[in-house]
PDB file of N, CA and C in Angstrom:
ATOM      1  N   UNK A   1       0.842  -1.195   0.000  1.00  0.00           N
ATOM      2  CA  UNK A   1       0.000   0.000   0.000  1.00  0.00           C
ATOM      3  C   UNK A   1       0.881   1.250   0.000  1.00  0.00           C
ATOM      4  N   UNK A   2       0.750   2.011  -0.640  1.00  0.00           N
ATOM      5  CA  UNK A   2       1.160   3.580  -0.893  1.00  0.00           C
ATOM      6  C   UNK A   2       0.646   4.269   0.802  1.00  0.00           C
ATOM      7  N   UNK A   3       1.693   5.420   0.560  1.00  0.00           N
ATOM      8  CA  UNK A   3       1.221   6.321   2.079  1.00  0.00           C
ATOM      9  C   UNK A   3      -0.053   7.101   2.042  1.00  0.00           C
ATOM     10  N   UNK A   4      -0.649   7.194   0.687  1.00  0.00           N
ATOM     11  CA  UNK A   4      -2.271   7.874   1.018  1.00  0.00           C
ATOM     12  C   UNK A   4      -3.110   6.989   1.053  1.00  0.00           C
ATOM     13  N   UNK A   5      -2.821   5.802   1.033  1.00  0.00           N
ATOM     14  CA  UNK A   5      -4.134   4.782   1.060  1.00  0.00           C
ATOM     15  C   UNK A   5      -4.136   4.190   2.220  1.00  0.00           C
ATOM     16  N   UNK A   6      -3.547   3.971   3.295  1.00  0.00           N
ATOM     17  CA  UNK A   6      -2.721   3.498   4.470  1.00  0.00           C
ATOM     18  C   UNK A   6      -4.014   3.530   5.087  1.00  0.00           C
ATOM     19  N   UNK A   7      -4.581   2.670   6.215  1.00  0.00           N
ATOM     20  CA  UNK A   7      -5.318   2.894   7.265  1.00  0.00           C
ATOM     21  C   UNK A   7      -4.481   3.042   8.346  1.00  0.00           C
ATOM     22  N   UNK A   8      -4.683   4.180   9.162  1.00  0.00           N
ATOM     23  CA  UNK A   8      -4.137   4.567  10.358  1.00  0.00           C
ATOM     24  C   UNK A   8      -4.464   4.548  11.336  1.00  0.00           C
ATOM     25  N   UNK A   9      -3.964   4.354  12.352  1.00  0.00           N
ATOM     26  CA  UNK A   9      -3.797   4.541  14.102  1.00  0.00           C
ATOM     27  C   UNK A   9      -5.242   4.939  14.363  1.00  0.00           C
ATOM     28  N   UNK A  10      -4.787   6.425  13.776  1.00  0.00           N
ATOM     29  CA  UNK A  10      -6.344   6.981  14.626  1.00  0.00           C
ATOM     30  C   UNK A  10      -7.887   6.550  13.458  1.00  0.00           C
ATOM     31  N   UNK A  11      -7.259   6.245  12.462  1.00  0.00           N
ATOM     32  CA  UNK A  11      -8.645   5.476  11.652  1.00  0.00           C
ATOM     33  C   UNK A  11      -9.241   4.683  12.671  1.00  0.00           C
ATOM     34  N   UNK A  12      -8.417   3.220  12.560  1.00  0.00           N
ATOM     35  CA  UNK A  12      -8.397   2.427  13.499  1.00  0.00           C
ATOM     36  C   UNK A  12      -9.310   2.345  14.682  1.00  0.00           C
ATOM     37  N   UNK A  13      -8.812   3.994  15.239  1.00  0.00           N
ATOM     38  CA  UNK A  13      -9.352   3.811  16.640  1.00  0.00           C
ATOM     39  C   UNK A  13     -10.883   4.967  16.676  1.00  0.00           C
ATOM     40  N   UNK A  14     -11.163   5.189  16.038  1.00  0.00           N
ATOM     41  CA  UNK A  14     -12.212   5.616  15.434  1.00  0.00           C
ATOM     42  C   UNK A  14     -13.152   4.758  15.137  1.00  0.00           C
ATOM     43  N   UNK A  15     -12.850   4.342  13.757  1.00  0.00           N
ATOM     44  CA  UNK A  15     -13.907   3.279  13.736  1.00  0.00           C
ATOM     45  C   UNK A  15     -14.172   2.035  15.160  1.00  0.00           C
ATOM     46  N   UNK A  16     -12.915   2.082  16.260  1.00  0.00           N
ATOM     47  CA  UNK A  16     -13.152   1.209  17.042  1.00  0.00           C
ATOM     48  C   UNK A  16     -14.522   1.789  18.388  1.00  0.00           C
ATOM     49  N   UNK A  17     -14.211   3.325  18.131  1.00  0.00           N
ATOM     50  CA  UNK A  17     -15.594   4.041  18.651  1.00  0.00           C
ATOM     51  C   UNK A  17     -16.410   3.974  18.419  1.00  0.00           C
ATOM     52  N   UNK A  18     -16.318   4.043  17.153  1.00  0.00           N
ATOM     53  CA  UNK A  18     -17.769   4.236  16.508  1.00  0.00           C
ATOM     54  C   UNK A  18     -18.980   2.886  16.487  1.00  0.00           C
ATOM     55  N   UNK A  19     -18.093   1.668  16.549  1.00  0.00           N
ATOM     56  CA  UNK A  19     -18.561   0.517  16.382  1.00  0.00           C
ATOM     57  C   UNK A  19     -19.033   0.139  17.770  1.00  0.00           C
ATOM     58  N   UNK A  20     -18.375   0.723  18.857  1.00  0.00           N
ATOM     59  CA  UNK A  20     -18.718   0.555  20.646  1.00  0.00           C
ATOM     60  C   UNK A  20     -19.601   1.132  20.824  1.00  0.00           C
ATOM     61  N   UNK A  21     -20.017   2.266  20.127  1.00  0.00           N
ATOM     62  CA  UNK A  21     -21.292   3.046  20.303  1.00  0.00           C
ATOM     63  C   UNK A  21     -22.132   2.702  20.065  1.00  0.00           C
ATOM     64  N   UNK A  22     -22.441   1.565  18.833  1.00  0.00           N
ATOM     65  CA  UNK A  22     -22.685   1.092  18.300  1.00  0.00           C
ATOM     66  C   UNK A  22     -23.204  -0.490  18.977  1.00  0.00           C
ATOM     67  N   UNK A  23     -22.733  -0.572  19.631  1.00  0.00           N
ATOM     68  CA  UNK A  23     -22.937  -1.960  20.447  1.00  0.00           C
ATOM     69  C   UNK A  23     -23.091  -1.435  21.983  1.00  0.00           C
ATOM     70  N   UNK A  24     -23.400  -0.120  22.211  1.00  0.00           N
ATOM     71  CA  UNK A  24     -24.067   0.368  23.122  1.00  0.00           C
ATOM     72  C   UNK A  24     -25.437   0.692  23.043  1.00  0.00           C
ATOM     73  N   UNK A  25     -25.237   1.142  22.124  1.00  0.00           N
ATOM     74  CA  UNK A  25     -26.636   1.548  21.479  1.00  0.00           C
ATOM     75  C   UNK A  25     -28.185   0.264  21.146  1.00  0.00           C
ATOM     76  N   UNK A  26     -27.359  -0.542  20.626  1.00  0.00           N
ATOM     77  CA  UNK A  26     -28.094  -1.524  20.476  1.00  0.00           C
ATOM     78  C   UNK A  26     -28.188  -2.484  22.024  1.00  0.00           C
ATOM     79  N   UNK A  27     -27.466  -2.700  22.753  1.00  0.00           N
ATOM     80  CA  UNK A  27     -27.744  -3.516  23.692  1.00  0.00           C
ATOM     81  C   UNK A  27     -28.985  -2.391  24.584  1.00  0.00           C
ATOM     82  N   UNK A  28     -28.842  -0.728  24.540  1.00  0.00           N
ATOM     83  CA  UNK A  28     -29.641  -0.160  25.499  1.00  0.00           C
ATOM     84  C   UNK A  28     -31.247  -0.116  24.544  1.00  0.00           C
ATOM     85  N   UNK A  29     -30.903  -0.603  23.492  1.00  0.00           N
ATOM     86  CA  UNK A  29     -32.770  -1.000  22.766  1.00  0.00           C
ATOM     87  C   UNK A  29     -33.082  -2.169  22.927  1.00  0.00           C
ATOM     88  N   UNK A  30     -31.968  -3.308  23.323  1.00  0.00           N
ATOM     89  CA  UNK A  30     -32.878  -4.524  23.597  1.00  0.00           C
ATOM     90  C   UNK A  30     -33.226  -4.593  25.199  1.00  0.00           C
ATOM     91  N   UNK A  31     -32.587  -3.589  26.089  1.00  0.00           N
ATOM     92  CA  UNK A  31     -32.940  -3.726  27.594  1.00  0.00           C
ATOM     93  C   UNK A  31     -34.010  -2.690  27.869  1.00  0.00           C
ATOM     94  N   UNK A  32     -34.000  -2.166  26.879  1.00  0.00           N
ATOM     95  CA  UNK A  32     -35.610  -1.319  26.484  1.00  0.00           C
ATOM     96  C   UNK A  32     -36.783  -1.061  26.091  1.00  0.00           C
ATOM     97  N   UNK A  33     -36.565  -2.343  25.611  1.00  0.00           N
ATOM     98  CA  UNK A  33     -37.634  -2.941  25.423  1.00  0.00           C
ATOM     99  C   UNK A  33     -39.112  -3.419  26.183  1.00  0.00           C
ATOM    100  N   UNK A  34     -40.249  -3.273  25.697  1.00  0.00           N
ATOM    101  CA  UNK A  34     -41.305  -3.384  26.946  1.00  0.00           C
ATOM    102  C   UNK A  34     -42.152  -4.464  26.173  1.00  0.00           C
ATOM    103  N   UNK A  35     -42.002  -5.380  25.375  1.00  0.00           N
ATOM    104  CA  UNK A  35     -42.312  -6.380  24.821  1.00  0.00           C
ATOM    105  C   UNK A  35     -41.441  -7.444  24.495  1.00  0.00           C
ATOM    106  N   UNK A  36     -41.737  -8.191  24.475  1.00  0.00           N
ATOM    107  CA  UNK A  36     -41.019  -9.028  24.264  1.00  0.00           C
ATOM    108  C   UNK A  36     -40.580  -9.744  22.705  1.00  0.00           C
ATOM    109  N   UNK A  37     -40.224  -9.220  21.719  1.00  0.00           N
ATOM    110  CA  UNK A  37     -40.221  -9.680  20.513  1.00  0.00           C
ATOM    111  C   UNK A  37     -39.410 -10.243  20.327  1.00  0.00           C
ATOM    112  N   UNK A  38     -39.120 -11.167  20.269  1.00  0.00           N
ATOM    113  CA  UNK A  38     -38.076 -12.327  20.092  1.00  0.00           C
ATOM    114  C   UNK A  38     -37.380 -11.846  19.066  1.00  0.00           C
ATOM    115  N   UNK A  39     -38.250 -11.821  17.632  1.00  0.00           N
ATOM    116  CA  UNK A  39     -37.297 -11.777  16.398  1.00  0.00           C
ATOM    117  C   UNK A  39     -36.648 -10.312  16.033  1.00  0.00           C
ATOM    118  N   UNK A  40     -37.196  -9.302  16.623  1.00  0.00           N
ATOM    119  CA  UNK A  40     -36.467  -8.101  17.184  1.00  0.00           C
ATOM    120  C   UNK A  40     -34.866  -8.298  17.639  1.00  0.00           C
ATOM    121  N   UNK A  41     -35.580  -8.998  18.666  1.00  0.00           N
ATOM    122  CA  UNK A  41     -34.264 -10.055  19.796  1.00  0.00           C
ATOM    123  C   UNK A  41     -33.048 -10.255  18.689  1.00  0.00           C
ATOM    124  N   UNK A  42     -33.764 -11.615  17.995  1.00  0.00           N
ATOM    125  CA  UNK A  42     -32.892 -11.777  17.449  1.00  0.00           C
ATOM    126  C   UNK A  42     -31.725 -11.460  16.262  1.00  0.00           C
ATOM    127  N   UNK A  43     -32.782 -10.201  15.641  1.00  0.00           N
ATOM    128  CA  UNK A  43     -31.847  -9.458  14.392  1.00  0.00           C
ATOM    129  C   UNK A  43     -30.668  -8.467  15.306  1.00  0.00           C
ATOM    130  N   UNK A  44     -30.701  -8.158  16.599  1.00  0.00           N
ATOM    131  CA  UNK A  44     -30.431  -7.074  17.220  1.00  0.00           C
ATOM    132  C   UNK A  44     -29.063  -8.482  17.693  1.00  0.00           C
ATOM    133  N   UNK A  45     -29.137  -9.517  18.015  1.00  0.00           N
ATOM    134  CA  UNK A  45     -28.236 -10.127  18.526  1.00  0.00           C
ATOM    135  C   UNK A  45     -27.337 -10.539  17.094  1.00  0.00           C
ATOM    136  N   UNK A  46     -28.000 -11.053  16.321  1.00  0.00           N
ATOM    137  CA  UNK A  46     -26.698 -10.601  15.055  1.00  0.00           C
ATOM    138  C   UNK A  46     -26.291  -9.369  14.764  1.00  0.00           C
ATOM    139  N   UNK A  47     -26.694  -8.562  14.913  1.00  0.00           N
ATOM    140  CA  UNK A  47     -25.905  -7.284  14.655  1.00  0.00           C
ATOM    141  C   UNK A  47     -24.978  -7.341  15.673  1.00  0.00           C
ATOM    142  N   UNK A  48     -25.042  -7.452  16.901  1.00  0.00           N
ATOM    143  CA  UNK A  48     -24.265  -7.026  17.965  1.00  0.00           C
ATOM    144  C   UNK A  48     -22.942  -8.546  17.917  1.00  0.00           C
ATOM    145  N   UNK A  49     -23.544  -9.822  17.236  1.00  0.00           N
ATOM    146  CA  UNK A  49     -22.196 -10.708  16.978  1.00  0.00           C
ATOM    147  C   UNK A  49     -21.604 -10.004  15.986  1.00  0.00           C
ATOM    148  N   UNK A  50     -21.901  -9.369  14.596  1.00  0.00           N
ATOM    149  CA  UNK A  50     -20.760  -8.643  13.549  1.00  0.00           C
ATOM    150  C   UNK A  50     -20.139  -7.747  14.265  1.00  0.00           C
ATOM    151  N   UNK A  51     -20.567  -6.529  14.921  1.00  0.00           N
ATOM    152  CA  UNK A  51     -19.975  -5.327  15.665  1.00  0.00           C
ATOM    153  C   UNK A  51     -18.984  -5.827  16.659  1.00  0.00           C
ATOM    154  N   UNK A  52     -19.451  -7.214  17.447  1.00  0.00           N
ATOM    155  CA  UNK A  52     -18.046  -7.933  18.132  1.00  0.00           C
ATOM    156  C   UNK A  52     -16.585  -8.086  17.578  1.00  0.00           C
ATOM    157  N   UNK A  53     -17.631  -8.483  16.437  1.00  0.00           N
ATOM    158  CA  UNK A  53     -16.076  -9.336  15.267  1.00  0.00           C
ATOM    159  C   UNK A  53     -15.052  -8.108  14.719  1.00  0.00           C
ATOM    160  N   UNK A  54     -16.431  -7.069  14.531  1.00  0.00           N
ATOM    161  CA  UNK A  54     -15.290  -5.541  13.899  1.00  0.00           C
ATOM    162  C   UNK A  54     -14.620  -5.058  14.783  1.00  0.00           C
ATOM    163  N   UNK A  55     -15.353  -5.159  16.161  1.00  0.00           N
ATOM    164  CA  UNK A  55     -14.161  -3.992  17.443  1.00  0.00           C
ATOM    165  C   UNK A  55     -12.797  -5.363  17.289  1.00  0.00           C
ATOM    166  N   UNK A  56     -13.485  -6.365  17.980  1.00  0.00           N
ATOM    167  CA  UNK A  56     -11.919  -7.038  17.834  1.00  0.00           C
ATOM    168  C   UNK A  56     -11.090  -7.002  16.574  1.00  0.00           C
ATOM    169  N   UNK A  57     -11.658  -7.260  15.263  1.00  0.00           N
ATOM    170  CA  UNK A  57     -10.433  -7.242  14.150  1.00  0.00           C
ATOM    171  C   UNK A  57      -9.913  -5.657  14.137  1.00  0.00           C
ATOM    172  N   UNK A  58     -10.489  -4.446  14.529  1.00  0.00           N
ATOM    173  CA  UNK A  58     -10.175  -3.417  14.788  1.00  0.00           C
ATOM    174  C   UNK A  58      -8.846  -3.381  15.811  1.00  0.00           C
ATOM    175  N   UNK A  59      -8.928  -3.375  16.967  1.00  0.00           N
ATOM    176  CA  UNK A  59      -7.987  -3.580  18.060  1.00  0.00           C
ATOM    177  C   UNK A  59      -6.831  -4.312  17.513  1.00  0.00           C
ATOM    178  N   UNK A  60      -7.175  -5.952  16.493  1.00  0.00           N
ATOM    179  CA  UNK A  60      -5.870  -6.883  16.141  1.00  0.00           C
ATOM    180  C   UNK A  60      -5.184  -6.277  15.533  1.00  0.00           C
ATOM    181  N   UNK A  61      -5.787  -5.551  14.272  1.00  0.00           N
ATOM    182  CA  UNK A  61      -5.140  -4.749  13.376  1.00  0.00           C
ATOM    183  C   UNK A  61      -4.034  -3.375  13.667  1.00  0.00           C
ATOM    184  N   UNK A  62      -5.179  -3.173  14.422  1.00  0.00           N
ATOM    185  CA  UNK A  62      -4.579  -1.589  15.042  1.00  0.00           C
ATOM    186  C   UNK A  62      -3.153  -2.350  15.763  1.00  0.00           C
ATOM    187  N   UNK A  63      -3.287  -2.910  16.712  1.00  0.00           N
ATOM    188  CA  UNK A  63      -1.732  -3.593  17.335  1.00  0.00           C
ATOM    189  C   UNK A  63      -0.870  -4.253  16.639  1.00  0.00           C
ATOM    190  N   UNK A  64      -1.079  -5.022  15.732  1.00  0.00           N
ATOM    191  CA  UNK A  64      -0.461  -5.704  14.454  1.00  0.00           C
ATOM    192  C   UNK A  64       0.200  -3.947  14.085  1.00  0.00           C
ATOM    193  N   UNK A  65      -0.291  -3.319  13.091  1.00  0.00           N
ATOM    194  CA  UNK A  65       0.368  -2.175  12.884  1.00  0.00           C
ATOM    195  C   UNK A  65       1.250  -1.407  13.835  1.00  0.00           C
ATOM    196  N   UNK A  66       0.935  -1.035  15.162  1.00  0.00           N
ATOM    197  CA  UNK A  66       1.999  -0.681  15.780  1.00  0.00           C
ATOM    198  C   UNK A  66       3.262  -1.255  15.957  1.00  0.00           C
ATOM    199  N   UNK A  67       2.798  -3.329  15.854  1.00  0.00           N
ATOM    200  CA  UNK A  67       4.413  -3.949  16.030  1.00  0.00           C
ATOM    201  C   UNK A  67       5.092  -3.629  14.945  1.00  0.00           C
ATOM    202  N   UNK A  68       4.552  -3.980  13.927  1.00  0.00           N
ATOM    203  CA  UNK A  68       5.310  -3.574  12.530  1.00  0.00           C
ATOM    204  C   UNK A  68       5.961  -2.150  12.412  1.00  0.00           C
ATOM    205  N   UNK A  69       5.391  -1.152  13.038  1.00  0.00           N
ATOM    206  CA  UNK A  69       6.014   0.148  13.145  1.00  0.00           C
ATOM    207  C   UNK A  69       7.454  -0.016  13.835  1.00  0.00           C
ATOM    208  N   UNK A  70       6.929  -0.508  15.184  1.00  0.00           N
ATOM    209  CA  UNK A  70       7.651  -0.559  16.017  1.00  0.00           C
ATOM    210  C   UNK A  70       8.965  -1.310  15.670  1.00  0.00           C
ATOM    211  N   UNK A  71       9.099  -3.142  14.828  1.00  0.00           N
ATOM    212  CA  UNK A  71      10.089  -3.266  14.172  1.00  0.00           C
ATOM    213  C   UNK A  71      10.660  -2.919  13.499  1.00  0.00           C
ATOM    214  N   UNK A  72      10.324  -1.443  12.619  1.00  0.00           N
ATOM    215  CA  UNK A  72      10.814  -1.080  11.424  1.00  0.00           C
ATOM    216  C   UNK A  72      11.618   0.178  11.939  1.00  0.00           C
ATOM    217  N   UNK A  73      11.128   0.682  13.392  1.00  0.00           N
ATOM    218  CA  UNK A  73      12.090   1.614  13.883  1.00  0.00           C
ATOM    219  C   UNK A  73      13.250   0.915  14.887  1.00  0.00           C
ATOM    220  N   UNK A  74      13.501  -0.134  14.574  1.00  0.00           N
ATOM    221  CA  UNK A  74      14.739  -0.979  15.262  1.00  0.00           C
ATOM    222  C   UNK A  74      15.993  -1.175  14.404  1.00  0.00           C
TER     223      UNK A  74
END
């Protein structure tokens, strides 16, 4: 990858906000709920397994890139 196409640090940790908000947001509509709709339930619990998978590959990535920084200034 070229230096303008690069995902960065603070990309990274951005989208790692944005996606927590994101899985805040949704867990405070299913505990907000005053019915019980299961299949509500359940589209809201797959969303919140993908948003798992993005904060963590977010975080791997983001640290993966710092080691690599970090070896290349050795």
């Amino acid at each position: 990858m070229n230096q303008q196409s690069d995902i960065t640090e603070q990309y990274l940790n951005k989208c790692f906000d944005d996606f927590s908000k994101e899985q805040m947001r949704l867990l405070n509509d299913m505990k907000g709920q005053l019915t019980t709709d299961d299949s509500k339930d359940k589209e809201i619990q797959k969303q919140l397994t993908l948003l798992n998978g993005l904060v963590s590959g977010c975080l791997r990535l983001r640290n993966l890139k710092k080691q690599l920084i970090a070896k290349s200034n050795l």
